[in-house]
C-alpha atoms as a PDB file:
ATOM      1  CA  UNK A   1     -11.898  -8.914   3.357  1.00  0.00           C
ATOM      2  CA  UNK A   2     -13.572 -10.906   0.806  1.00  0.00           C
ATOM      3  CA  UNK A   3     -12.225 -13.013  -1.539  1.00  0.00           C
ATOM      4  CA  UNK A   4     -13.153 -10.662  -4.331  1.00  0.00           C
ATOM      5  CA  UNK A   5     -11.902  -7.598  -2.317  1.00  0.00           C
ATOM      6  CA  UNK A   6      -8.658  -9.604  -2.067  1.00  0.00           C
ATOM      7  CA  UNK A   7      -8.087 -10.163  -6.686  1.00  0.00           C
ATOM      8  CA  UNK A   8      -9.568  -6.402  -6.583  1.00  0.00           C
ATOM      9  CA  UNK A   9      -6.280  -5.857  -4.620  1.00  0.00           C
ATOM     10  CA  UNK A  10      -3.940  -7.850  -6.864  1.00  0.00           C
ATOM     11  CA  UNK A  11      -4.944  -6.171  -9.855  1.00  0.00           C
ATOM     12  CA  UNK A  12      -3.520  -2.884  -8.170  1.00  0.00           C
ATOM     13  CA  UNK A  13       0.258  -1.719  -9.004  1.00  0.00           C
ATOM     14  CA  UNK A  14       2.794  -1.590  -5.824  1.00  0.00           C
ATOM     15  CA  UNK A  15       2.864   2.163  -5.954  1.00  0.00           C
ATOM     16  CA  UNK A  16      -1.170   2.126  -5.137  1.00  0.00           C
ATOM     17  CA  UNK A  17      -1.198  -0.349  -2.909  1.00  0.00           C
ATOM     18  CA  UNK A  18       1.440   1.525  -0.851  1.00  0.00           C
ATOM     19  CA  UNK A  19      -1.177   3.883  -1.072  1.00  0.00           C
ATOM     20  CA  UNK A  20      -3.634   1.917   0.080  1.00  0.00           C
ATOM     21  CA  UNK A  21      -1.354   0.525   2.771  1.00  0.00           C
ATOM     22  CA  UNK A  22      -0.839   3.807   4.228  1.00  0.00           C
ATOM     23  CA  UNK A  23      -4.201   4.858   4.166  1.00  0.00           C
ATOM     24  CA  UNK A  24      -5.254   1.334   6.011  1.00  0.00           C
ATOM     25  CA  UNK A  25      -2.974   1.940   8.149  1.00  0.00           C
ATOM     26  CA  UNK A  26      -3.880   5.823   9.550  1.00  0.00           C
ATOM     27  CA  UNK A  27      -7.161   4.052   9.699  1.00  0.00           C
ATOM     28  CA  UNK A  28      -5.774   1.686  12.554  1.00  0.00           C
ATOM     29  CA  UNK A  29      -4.863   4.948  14.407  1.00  0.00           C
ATOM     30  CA  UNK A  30      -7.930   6.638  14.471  1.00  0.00           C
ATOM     31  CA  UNK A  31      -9.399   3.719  15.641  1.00  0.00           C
ATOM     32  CA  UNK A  32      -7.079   2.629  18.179  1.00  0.00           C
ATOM     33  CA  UNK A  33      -7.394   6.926  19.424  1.00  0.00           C
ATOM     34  CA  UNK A  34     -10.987   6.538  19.313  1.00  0.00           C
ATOM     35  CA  UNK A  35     -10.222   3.064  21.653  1.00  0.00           C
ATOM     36  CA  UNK A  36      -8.494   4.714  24.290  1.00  0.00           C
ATOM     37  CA  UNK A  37     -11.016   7.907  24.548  1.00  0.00           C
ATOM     38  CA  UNK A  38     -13.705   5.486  24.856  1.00  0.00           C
ATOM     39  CA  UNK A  39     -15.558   6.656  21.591  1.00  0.00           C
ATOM     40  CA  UNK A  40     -15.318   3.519  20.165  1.00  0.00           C
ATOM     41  CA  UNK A  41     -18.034   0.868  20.868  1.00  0.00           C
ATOM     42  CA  UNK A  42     -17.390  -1.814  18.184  1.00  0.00           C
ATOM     43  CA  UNK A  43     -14.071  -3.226  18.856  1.00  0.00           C
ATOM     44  CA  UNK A  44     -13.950  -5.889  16.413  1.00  0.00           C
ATOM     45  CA  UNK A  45     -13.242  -3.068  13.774  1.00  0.00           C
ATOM     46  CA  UNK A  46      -9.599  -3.050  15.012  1.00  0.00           C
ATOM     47  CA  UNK A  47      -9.069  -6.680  14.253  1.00  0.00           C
ATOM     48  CA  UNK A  48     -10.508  -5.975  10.846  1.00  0.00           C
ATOM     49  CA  UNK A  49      -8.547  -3.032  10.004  1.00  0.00           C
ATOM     50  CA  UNK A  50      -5.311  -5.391  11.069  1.00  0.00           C
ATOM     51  CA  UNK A  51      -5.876  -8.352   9.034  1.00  0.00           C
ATOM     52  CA  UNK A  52      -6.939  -5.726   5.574  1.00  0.00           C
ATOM     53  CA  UNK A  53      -3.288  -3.920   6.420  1.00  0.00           C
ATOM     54  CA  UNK A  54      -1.530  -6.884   6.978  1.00  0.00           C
ATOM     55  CA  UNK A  55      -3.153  -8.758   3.566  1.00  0.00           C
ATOM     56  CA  UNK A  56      -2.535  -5.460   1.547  1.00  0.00           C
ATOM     57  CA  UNK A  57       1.240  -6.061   2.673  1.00  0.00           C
ATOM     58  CA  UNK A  58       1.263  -9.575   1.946  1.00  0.00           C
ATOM     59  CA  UNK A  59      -0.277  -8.702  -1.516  1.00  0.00           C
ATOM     60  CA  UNK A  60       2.640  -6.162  -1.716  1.00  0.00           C
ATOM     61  CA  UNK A  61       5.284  -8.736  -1.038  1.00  0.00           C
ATOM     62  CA  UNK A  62       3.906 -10.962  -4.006  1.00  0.00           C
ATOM     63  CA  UNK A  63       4.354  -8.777  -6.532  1.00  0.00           C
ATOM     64  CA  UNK A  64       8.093  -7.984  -5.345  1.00  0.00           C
ATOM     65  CA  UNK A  65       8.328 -11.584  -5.082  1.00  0.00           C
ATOM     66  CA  UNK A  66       7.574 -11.857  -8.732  1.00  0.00           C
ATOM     67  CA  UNK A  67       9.229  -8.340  -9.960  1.00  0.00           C
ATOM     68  CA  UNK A  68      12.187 -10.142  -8.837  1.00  0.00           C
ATOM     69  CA  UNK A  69      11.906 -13.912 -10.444  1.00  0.00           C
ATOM     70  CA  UNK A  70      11.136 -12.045 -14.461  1.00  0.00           C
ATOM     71  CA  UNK A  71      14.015  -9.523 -13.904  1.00  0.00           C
ATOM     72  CA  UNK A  72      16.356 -12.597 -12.958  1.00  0.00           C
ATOM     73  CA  UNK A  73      14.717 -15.233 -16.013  1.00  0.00           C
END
């Protein structure tokens, strides 16, 4: 994911990047089905599908992060 891709994703509220998430992550199951019935010939697409999921949860956890610190200031 690009860099740009990446402040796209911080602009996003929780609630759509749950979204998002969940979406990413059905993804990563149709490719890993399309893995094991041998319909998939570009395998790196896995490893890219990983890293977007786990970076749209990592974006996720910053903003709870932060929800958290200006409810407790």
């Amino acid at each position: 994911m690009k860099q740009a891709e990446l402040n796209e994703l911080r602009t996003l509220t929780v609630d759509e990047l749950k979204t998002k998430a969940r979406e990413t992550k059905e993804e990563l199951f149709n490719l890993r089905f399309a893995l094991r019935t041998g319909h998939l010939t570009d395998f790196s697409k896995i490893r890219a599908m990983r890293r977007t999921y786990a970076q749209i949860q990592t974006v996720i956890s910053e903003k709870r992060i932060a929800q958290e610190q200006h409810g407790a200031a």
